[in-house]
C-alpha atoms as a PDB file:
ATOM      1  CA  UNK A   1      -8.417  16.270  12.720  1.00  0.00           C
ATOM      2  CA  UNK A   2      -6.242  15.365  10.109  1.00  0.00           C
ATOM      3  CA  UNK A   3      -7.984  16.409   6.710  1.00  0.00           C
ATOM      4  CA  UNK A   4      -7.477  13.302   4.685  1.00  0.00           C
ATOM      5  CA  UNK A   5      -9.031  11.345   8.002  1.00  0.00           C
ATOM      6  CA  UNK A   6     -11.922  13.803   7.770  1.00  0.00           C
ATOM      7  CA  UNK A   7     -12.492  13.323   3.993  1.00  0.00           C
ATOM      8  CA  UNK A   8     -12.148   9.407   4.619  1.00  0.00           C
ATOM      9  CA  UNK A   9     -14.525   9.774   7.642  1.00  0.00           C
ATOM     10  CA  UNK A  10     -17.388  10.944   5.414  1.00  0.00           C
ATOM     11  CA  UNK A  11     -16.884   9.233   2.907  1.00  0.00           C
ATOM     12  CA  UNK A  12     -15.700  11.488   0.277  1.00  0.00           C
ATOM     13  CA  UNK A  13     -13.434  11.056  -2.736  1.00  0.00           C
ATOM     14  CA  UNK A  14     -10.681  12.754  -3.452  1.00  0.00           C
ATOM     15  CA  UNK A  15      -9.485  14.437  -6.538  1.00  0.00           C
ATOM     16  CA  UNK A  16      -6.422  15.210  -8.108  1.00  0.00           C
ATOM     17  CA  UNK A  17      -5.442  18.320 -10.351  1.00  0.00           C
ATOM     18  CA  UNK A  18      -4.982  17.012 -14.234  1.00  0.00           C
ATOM     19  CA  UNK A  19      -1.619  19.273 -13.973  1.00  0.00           C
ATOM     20  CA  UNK A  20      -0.593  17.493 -11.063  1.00  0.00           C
ATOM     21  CA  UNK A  21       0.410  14.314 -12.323  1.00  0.00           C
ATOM     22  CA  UNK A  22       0.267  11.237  -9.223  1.00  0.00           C
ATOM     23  CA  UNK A  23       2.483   8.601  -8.555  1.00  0.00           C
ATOM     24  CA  UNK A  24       2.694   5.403 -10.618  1.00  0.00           C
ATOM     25  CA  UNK A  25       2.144   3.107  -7.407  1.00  0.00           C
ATOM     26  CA  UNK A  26      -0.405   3.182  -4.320  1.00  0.00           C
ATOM     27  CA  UNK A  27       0.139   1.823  -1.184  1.00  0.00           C
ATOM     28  CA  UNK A  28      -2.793   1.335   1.381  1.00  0.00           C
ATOM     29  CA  UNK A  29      -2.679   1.827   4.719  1.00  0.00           C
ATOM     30  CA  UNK A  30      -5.326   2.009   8.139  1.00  0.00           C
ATOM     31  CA  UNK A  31      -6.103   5.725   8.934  1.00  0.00           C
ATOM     32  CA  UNK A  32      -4.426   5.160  11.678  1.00  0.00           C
ATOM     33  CA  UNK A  33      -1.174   3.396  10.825  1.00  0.00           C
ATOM     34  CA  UNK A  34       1.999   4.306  11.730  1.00  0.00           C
ATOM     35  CA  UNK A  35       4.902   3.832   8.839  1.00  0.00           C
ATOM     36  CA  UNK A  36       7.519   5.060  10.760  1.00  0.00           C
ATOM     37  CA  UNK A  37       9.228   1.959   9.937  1.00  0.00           C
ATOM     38  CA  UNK A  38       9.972   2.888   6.188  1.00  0.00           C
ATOM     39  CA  UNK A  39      12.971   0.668   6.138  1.00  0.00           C
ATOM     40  CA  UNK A  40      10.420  -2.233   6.206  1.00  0.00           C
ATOM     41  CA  UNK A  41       8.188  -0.845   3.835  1.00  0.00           C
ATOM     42  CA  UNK A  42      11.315   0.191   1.402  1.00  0.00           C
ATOM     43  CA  UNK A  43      12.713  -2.862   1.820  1.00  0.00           C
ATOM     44  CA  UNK A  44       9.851  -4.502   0.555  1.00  0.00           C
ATOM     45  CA  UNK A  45       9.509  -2.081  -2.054  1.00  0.00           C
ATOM     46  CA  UNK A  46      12.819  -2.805  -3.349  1.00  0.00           C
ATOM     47  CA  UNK A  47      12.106  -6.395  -3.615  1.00  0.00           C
ATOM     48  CA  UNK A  48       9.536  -5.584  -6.770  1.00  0.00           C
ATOM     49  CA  UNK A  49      12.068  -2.671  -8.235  1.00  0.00           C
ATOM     50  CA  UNK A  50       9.852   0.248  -6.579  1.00  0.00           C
ATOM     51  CA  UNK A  51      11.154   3.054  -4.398  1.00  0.00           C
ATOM     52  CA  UNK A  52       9.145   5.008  -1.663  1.00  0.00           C
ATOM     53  CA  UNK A  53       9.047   8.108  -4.124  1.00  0.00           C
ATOM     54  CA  UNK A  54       7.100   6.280  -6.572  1.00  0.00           C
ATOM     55  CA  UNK A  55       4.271   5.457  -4.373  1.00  0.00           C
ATOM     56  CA  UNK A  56       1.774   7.197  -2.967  1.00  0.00           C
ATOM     57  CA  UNK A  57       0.601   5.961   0.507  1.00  0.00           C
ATOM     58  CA  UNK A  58      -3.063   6.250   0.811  1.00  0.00           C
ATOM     59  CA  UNK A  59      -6.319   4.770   3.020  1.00  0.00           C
ATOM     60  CA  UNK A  60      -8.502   4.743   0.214  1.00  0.00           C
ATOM     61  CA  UNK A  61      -7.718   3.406  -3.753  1.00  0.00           C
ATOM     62  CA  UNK A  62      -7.050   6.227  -5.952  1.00  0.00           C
ATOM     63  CA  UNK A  63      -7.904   6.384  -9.738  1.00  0.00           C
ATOM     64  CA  UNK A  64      -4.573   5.774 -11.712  1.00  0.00           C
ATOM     65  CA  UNK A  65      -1.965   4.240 -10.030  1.00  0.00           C
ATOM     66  CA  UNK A  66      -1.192   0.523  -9.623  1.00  0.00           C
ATOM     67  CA  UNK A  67      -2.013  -0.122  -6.139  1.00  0.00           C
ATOM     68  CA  UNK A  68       1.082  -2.222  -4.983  1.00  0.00           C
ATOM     69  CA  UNK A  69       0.394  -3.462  -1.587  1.00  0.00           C
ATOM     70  CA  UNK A  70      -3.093  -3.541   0.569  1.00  0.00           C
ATOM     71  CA  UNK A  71      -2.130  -3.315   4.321  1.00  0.00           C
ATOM     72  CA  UNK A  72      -5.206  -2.352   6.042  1.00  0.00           C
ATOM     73  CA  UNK A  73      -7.052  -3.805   8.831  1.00  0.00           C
ATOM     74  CA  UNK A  74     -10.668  -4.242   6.305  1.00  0.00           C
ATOM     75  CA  UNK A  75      -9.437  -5.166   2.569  1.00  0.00           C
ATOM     76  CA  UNK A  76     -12.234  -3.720   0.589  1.00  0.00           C
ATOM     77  CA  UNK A  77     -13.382  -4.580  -3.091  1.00  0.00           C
ATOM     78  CA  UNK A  78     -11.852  -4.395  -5.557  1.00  0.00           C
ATOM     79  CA  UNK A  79      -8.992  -6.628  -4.647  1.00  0.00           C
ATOM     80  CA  UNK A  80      -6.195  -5.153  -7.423  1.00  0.00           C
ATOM     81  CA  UNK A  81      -2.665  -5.275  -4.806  1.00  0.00           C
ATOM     82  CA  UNK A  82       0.145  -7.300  -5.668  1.00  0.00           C
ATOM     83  CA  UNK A  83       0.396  -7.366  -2.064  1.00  0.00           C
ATOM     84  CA  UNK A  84      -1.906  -8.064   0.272  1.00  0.00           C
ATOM     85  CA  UNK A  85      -0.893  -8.507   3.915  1.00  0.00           C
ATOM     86  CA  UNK A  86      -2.159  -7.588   7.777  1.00  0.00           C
ATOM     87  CA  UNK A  87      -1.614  -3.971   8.633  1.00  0.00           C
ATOM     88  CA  UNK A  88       2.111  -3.031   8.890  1.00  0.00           C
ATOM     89  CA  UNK A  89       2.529  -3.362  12.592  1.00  0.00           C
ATOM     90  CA  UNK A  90       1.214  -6.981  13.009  1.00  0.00           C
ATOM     91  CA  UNK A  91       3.074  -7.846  10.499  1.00  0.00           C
ATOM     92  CA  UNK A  92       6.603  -6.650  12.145  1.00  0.00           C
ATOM     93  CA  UNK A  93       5.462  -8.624  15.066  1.00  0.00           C
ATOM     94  CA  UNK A  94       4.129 -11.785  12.928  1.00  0.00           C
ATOM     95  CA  UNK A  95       6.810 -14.714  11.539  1.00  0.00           C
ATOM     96  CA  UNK A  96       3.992 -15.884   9.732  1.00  0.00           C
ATOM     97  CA  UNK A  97       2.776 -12.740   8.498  1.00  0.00           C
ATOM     98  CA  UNK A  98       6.048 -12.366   7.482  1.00  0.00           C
ATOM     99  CA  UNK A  99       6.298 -15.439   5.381  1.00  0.00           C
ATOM    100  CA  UNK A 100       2.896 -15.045   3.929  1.00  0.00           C
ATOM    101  CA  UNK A 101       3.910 -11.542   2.771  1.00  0.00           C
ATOM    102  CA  UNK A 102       7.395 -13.119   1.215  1.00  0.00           C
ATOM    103  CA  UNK A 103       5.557 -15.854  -0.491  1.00  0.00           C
ATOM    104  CA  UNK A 104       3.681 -13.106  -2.140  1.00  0.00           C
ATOM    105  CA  UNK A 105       6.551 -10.874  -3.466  1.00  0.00           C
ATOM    106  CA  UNK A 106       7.985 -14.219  -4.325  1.00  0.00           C
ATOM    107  CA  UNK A 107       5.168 -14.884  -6.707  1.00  0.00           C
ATOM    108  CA  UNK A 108       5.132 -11.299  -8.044  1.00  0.00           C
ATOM    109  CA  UNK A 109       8.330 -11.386  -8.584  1.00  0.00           C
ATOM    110  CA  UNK A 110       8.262 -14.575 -10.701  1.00  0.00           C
ATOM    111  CA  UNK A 111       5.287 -12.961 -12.786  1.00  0.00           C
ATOM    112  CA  UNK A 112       7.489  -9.896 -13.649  1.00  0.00           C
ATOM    113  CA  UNK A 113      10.436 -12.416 -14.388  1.00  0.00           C
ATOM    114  CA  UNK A 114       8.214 -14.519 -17.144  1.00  0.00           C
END
C-alpha cells in the first residue's frame, strides 16, 4: 500500500520538515485519481499564472500553501480552493463540468485582474 494512502487511511496528518520548505500551491485530488493527464491539469494551471512545479498535489489540505483547486469525489470543510470541480476524470468526460470549471477560473481570474 502506498504510504501516503495508508497515512490518509487512518487518519493521520502529515508533517513537513521546517528545513524543507513546501510548495506555494495545493492541489487536491481522490486517493485514487489518476493525473496522468497533466496537460489538462497544466493547462488549467496556466490559466491562473501557476505551473505544475509550484503545486503540490495532495488528498488531504496541508498547512501553508494556498490550496488552488479541490477535485475530489467528497469536498470536505474548510472550503478555501479557487477551484472547485468533480474529480479530474469526470470532468474530461463532462461539457458541463467543463464549463462550470471555466466559469470558475474565469472569475478567479477577474479577482486577480481587479
Amino acid at each position: 500500500m502506498d504510504k501516503s494512502a495508508f497515512l490518509d487511511a487512518m487518519n493521520i496528518t502529515r508533517w513537513r520538515s521546517a528545513d524543507k520548505p513546501g510548495k506555494p500551491f495545493l492541489v487536491l485530488h481522490d486517493v485514487d485519481a489518476d493525473l496522468s493527464e497533466q496537460q489538462f491539469i497544466e493547462n488549467v494551471l496556466a490559466q491562473l499564472d501557476i505551473t505544475p512545479d509550484q503545486c503540490d498535489f495532495d488528498c488531504e489540505v496541508i498547512k501553508g500553501p494556498q490550496v488552488v483547486w479541490d477535485m475530489r469525489k467528497v469536498k470536505r470543510r474548510p472550503r478555501v480552493a479557487w477551484l472547485v470541480s468533480a474529480p479530474l476524470e469526470d470532468v474530461l468526460q463532462s461539457g458541463t463540468e467543463k464549463r462550470q470549471l471555466w466559469q470558475q477560473i474565469c472569475s478567479v481570474v477577474d479577482k486577480q485582474q481587479s
